[in-house]
C-alpha atoms as a PDB file:
ATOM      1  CA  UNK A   1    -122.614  72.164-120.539  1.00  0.00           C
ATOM      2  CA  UNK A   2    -118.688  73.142-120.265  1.00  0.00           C
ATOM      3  CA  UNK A   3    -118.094  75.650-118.635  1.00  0.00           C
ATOM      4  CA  UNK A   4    -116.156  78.848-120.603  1.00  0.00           C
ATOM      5  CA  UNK A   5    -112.974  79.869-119.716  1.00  0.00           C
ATOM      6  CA  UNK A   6    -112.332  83.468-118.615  1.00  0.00           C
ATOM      7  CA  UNK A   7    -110.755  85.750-121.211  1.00  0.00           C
ATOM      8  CA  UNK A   8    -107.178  86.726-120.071  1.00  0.00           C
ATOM      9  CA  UNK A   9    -106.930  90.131-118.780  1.00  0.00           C
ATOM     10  CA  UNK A  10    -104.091  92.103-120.312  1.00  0.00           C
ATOM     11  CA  UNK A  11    -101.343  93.843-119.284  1.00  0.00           C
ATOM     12  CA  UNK A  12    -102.157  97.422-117.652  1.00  0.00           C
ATOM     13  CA  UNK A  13    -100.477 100.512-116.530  1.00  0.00           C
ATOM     14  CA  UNK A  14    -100.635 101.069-112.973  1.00  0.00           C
ATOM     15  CA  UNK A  15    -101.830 104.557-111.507  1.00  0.00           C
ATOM     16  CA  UNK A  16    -100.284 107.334-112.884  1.00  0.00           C
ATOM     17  CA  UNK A  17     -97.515 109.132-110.342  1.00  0.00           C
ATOM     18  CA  UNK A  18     -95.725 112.526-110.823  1.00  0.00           C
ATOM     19  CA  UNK A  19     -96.918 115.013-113.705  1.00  0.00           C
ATOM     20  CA  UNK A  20     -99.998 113.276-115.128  1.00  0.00           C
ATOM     21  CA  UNK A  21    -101.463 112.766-111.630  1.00  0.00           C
ATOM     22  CA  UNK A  22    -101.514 116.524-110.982  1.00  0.00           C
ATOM     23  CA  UNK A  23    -102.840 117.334-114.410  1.00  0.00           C
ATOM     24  CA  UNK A  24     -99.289 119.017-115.465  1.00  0.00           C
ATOM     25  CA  UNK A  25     -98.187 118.745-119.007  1.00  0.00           C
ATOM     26  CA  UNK A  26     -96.200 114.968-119.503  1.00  0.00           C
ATOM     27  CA  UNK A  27     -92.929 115.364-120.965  1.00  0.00           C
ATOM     28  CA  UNK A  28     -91.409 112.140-120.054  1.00  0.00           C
ATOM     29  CA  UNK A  29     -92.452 108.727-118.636  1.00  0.00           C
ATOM     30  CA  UNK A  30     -90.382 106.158-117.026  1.00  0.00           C
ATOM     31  CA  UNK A  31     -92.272 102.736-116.933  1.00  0.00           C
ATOM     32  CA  UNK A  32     -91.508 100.842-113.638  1.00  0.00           C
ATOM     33  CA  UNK A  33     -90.658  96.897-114.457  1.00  0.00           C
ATOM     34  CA  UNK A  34     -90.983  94.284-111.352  1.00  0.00           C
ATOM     35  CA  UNK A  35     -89.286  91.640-111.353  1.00  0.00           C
ATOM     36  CA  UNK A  36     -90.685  87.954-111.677  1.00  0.00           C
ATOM     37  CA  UNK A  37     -90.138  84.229-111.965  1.00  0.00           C
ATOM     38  CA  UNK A  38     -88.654  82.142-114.794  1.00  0.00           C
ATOM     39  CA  UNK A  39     -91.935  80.224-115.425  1.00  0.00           C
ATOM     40  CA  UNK A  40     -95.153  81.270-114.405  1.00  0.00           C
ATOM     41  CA  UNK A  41     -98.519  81.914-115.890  1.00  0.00           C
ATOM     42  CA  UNK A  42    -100.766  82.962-112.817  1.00  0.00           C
ATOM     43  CA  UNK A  43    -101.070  87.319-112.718  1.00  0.00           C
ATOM     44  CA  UNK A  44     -98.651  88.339-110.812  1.00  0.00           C
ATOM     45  CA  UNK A  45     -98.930  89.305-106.876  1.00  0.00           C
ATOM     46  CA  UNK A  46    -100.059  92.956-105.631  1.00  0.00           C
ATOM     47  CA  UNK A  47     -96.578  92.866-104.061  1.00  0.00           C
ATOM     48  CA  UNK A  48     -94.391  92.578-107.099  1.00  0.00           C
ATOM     49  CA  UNK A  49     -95.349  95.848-108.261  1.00  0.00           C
ATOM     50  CA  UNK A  50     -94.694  97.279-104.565  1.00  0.00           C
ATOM     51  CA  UNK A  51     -90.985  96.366-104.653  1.00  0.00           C
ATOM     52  CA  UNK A  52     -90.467  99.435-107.054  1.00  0.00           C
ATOM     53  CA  UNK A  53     -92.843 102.062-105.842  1.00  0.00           C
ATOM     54  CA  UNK A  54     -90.466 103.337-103.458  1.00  0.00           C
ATOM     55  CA  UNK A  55     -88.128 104.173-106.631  1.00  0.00           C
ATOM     56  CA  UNK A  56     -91.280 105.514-108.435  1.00  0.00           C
ATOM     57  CA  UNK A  57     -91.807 107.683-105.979  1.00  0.00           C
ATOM     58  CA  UNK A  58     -87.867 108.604-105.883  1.00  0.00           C
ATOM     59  CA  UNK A  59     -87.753 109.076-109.780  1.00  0.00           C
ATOM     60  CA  UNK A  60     -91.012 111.589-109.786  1.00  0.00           C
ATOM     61  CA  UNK A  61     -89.781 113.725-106.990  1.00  0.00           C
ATOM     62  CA  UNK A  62     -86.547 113.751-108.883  1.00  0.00           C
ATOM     63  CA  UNK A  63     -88.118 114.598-112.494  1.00  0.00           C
ATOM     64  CA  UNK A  64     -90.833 117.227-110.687  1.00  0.00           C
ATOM     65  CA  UNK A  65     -89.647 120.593-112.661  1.00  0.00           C
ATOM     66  CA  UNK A  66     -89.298 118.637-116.026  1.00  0.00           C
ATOM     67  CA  UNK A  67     -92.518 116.793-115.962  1.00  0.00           C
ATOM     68  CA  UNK A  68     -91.958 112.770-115.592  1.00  0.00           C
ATOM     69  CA  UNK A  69     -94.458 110.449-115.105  1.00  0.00           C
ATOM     70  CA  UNK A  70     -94.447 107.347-113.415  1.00  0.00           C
ATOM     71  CA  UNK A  71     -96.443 104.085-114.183  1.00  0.00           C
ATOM     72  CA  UNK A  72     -95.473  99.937-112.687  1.00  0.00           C
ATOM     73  CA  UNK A  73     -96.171  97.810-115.671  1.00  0.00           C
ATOM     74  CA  UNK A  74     -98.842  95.106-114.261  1.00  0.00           C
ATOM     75  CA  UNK A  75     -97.844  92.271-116.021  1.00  0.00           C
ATOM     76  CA  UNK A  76    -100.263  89.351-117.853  1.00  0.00           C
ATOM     77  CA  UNK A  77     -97.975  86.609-115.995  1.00  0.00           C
ATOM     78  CA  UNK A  78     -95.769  86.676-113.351  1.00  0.00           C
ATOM     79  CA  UNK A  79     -93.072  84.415-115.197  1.00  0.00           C
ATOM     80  CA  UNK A  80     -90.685  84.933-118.246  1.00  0.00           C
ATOM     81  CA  UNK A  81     -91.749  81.876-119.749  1.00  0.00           C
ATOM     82  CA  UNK A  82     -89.360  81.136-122.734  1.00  0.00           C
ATOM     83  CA  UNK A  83     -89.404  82.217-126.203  1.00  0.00           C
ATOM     84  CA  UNK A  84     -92.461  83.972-125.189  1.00  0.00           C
ATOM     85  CA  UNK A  85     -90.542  86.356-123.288  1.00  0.00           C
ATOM     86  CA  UNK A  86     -94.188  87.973-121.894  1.00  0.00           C
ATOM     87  CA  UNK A  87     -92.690  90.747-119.882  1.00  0.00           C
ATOM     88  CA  UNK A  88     -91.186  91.981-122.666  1.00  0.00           C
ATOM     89  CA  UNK A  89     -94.534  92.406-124.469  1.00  0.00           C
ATOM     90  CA  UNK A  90     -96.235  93.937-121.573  1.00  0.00           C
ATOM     91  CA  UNK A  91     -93.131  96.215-122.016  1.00  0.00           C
ATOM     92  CA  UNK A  92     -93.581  96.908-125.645  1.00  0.00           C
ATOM     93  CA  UNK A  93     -97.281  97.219-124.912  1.00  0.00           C
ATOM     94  CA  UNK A  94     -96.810 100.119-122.353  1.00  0.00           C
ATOM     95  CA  UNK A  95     -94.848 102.128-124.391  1.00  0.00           C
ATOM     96  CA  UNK A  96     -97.589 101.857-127.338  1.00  0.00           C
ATOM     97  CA  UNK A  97     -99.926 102.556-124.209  1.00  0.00           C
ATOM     98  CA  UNK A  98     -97.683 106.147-123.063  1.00  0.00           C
ATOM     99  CA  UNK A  99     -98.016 106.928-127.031  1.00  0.00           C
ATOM    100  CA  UNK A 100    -102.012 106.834-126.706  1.00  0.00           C
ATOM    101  CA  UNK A 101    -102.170 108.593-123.362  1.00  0.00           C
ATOM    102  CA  UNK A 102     -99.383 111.365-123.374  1.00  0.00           C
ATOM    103  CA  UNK A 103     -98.362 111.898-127.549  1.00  0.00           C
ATOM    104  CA  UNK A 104     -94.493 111.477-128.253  1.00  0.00           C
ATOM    105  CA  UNK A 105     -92.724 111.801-125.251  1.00  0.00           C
ATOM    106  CA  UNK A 106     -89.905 109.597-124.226  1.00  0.00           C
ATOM    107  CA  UNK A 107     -89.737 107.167-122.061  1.00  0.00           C
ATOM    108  CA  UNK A 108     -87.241 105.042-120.169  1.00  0.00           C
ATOM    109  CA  UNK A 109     -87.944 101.631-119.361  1.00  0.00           C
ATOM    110  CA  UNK A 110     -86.767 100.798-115.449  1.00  0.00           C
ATOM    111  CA  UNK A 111     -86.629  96.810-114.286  1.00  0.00           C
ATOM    112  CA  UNK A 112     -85.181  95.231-111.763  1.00  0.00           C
ATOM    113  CA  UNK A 113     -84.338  91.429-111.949  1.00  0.00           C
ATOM    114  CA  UNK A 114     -86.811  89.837-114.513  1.00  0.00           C
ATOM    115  CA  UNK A 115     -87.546  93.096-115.072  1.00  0.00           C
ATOM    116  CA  UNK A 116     -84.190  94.700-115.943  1.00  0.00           C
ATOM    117  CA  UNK A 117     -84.176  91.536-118.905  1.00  0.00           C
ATOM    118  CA  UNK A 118     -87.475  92.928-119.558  1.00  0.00           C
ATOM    119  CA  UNK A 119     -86.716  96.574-120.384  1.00  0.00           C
ATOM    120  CA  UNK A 120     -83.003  95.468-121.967  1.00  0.00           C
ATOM    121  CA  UNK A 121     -85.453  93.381-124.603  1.00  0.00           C
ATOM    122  CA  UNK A 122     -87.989  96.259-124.940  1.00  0.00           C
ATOM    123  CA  UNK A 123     -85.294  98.705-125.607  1.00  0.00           C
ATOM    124  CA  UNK A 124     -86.103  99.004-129.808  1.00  0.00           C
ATOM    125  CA  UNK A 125     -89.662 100.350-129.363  1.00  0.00           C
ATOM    126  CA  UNK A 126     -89.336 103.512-131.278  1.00  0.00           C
ATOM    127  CA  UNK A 127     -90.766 105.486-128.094  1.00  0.00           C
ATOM    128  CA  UNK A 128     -87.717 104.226-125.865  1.00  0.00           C
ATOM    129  CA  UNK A 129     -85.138 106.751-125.412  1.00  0.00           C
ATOM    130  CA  UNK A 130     -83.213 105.014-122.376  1.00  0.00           C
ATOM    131  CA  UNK A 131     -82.687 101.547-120.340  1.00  0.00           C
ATOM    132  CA  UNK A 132     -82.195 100.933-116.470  1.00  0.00           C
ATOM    133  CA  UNK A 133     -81.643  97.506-115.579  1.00  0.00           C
ATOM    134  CA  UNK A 134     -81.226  96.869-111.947  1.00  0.00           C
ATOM    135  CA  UNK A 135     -79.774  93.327-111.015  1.00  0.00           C
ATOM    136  CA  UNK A 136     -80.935  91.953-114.165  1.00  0.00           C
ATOM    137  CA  UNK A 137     -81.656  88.037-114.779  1.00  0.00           C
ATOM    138  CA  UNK A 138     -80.079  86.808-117.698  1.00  0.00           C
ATOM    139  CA  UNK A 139     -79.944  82.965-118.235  1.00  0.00           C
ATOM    140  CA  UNK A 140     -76.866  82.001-119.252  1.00  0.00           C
ATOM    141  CA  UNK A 141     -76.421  80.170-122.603  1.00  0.00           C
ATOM    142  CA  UNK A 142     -74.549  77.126-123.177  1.00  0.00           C
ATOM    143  CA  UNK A 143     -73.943  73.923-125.284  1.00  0.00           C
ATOM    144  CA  UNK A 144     -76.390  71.833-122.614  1.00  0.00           C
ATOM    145  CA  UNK A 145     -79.079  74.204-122.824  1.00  0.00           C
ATOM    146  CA  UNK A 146     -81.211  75.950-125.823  1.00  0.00           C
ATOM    147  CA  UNK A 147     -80.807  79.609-124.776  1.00  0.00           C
ATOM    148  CA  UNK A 148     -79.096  81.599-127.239  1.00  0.00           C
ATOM    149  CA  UNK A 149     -77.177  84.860-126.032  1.00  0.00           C
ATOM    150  CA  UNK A 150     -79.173  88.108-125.273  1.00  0.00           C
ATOM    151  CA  UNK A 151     -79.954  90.099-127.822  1.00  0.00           C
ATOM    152  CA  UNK A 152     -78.334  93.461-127.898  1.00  0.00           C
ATOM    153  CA  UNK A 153     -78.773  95.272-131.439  1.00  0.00           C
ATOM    154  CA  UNK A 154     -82.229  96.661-129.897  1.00  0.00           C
ATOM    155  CA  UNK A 155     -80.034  98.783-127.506  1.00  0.00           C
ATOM    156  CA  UNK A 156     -78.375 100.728-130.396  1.00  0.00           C
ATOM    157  CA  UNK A 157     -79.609 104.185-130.385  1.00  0.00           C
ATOM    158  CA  UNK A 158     -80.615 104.299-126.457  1.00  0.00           C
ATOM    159  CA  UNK A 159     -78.815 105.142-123.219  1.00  0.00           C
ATOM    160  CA  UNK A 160     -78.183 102.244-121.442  1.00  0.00           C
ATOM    161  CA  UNK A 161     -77.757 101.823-117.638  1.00  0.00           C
ATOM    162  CA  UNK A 162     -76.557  98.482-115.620  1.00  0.00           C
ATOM    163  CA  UNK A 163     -75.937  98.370-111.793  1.00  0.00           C
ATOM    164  CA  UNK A 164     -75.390  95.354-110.252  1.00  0.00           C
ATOM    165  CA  UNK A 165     -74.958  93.760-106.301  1.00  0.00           C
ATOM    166  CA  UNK A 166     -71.478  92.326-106.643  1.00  0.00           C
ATOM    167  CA  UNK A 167     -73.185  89.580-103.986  1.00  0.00           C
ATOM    168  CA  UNK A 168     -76.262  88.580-105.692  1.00  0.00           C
ATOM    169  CA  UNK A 169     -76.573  85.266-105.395  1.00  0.00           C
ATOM    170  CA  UNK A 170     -79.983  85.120-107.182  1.00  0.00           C
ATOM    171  CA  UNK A 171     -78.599  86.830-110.849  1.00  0.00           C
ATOM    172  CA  UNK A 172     -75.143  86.293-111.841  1.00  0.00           C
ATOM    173  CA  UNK A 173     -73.247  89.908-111.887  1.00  0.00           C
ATOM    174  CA  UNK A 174     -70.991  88.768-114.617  1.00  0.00           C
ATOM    175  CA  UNK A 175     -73.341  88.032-117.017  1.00  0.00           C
ATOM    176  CA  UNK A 176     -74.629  91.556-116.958  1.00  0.00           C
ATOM    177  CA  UNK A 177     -71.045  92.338-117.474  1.00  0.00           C
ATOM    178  CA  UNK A 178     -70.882  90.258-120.087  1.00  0.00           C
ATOM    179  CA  UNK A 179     -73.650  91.605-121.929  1.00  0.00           C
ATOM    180  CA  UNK A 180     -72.696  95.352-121.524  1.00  0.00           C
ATOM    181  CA  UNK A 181     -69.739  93.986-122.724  1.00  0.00           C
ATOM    182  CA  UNK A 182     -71.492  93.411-125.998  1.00  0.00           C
ATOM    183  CA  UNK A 183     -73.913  95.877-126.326  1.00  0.00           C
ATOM    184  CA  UNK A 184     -70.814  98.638-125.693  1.00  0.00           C
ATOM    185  CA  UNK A 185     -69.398  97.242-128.837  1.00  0.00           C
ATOM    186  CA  UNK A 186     -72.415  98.342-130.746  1.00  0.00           C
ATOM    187  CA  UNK A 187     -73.488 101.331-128.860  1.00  0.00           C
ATOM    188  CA  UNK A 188     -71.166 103.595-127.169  1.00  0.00           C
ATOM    189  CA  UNK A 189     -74.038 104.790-124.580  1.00  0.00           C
ATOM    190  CA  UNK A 190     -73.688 101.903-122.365  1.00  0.00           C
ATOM    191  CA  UNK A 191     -72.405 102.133-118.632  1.00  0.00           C
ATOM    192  CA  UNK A 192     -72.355  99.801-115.645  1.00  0.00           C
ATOM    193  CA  UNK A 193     -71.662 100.276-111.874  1.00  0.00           C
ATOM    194  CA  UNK A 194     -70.848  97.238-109.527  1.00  0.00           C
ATOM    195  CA  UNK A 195     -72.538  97.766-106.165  1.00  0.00           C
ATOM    196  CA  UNK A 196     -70.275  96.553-104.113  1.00  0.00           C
ATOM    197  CA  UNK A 197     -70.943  93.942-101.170  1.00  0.00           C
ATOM    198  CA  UNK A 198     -74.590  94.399-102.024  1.00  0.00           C
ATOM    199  CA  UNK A 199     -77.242  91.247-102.824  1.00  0.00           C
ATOM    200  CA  UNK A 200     -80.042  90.927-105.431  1.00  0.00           C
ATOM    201  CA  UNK A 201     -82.443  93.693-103.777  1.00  0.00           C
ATOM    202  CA  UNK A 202     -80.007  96.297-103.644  1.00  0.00           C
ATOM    203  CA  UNK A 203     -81.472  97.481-100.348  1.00  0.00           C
ATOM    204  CA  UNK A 204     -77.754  98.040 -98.566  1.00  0.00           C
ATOM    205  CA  UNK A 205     -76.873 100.841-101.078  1.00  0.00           C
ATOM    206  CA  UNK A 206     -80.600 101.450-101.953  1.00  0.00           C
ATOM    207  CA  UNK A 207     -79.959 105.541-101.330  1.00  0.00           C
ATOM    208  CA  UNK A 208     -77.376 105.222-104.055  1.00  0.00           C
ATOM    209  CA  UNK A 209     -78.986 103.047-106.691  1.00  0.00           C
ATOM    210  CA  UNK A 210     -82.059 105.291-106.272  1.00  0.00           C
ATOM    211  CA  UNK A 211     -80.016 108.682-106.833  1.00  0.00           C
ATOM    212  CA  UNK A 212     -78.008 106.767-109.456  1.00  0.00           C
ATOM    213  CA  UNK A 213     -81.044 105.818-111.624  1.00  0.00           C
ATOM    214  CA  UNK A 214     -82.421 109.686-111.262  1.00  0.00           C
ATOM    215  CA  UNK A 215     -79.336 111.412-112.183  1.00  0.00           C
ATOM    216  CA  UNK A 216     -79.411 108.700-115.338  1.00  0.00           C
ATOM    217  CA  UNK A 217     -82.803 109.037-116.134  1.00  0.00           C
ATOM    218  CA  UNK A 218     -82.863 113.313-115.967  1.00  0.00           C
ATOM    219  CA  UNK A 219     -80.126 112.664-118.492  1.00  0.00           C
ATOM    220  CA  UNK A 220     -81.642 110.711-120.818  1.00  0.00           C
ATOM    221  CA  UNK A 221     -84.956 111.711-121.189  1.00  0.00           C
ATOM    222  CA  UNK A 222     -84.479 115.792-120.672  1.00  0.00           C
ATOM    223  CA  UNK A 223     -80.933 116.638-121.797  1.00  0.00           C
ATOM    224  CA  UNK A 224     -80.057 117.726-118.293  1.00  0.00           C
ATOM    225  CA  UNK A 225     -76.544 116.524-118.332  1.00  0.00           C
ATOM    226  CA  UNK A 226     -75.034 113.775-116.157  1.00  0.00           C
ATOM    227  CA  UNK A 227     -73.287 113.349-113.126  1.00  0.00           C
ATOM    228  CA  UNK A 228     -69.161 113.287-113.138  1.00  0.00           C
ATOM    229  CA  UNK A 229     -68.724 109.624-112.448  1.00  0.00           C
ATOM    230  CA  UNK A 230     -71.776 109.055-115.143  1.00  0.00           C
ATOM    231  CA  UNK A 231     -70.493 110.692-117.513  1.00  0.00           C
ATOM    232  CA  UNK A 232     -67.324 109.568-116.971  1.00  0.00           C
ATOM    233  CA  UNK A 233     -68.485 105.381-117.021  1.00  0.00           C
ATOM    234  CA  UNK A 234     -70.324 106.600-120.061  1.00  0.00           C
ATOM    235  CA  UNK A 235     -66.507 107.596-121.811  1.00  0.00           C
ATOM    236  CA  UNK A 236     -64.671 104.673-120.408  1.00  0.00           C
ATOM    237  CA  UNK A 237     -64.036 101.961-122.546  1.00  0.00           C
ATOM    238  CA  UNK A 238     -64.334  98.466-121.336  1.00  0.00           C
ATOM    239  CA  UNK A 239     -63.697  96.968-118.506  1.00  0.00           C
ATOM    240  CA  UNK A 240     -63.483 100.685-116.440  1.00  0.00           C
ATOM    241  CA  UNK A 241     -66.974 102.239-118.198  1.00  0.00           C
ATOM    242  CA  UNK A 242     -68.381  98.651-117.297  1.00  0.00           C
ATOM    243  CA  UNK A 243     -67.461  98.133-114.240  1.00  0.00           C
ATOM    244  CA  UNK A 244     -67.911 101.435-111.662  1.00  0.00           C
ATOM    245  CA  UNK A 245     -68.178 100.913-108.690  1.00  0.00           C
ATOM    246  CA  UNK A 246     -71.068 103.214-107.374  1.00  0.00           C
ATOM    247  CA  UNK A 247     -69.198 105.151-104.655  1.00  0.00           C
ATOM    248  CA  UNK A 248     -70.846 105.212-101.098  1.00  0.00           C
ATOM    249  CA  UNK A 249     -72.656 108.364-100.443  1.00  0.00           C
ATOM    250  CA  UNK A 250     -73.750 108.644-104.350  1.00  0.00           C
ATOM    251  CA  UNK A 251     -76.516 111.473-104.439  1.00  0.00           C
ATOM    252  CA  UNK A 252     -75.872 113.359-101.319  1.00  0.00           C
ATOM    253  CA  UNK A 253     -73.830 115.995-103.166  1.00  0.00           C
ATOM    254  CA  UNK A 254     -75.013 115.776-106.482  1.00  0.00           C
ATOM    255  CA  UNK A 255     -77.292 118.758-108.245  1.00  0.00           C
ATOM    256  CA  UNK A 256     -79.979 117.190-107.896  1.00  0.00           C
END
């Protein structure tokens, strides 16, 4: 007799951090993205979804007073894998998933790498108010391959944050540019900041990215108001709003 193959397990939210784990009132969630690999259909390892717990935990002490949650998407697969684009379900299917659990609150969808392509392709579910993509991967189209360029009419409507390493070597800084580029032309809520001298992780600047992606997400999901140099990539037009260099330091004077 043939033996049955296991159903798949889904997607799932990982433990709740912030508001919802000390039974306050949820006003905001911010779903934590990992990053991946291009092709891949095994579950993913326990230690994707600890690269971005130390900004979980930076992003819940930040939104404290307003009441932010905090879950890591676990994702079905570990890779991208084509036109089926499964992180981006998962995405879409955590958002319907804050929806059940906490009512209509908004939420902000946070990857980095994989991740960051993730949440950019997520952006239209209704519940998404705002878009951090840190390092993102984005293939790059061309006449020897079948990839056709990102979409970016999803992003209309949200706030829409970029930073990128000006030294990763593992995703290709100017097509992020490139694709803020485009999405600015549709939505005027779209900044990026270059990290300079920084790689793929981020982890030279780290301080900075993490204080970055607070002040952004306060902003976007509570009305709080953004920093001076967000506020001012937000009003630049092209290349200046797109390409800010996150100063050294970034955080350590702010508000917040």
């Amino acid at each position: 007799m043939a033996q049955q193959a296991l159903p798949e397990r889904g997607a799932r939210l990982g433990r709740p951090m912030g508001a919802a784990a000390t039974r306050r009132t949820v006003q905001g969630v911010v779903l934590l993205l990992p990053g991946g690999e291009a092709v891949g259909t095994r579950r993913p390892s326990r230690m994707s979804a600890a690269t971005v717990l130390p900004l979980a935990r930076r992003l819940v002490r930040a939104g404290q007073e307003e009441g932010l949650t905090a879950h890591v998407v676990r994702y079905r697969r570990r890779g991208w894998n084509g036109s089926a684009a499964d992180p981006a379900a998962d995405a879409a299917w955590a958002a319907d998933e804050v929806g059940r659990l906490y009512g209509d609150v908004p939420v902000c969808l946070t990857g980095h790498g994989m991740g960051g392509r993730a949440a950019l392709h997520a952006a239209g579910h209704p519940a998404v108010a705002s878009v951090v993509a840190l390092a993102p991967w984005l293939p790059e189209p061309g006449p020897d391959t079948d990839l056709t360029p990102e979409p970016v009419k999803q992003l209309t409507g949200r706030q829409v944050l970029i930073a990128h390493g000006t030294n990763d070597e593992r995703t290709d800084p100017d097509l992020s540019y490139r694709l803020a580029e485009r999405a600015k032309k549709i939505n005027r809520d779209v900044c990026r900041f270059e990290v300079h001298s920084d790689g793929h992780g981020l982890h030279q600047h780290r301080s900075e990215v993490q204080a970055l992606t607070a002040d952004f997400l306060l902003g976007s999901l509570f009305a709080t108001g953004y920093s001076r140099p967000v506020t001012d990539a937000l009003a630049a037009p092209p290349p200046l709003g797109l390409r800010m260099p996150l100063a050294a330091g970034f955080g350590s004077t702010l508000r917040r």
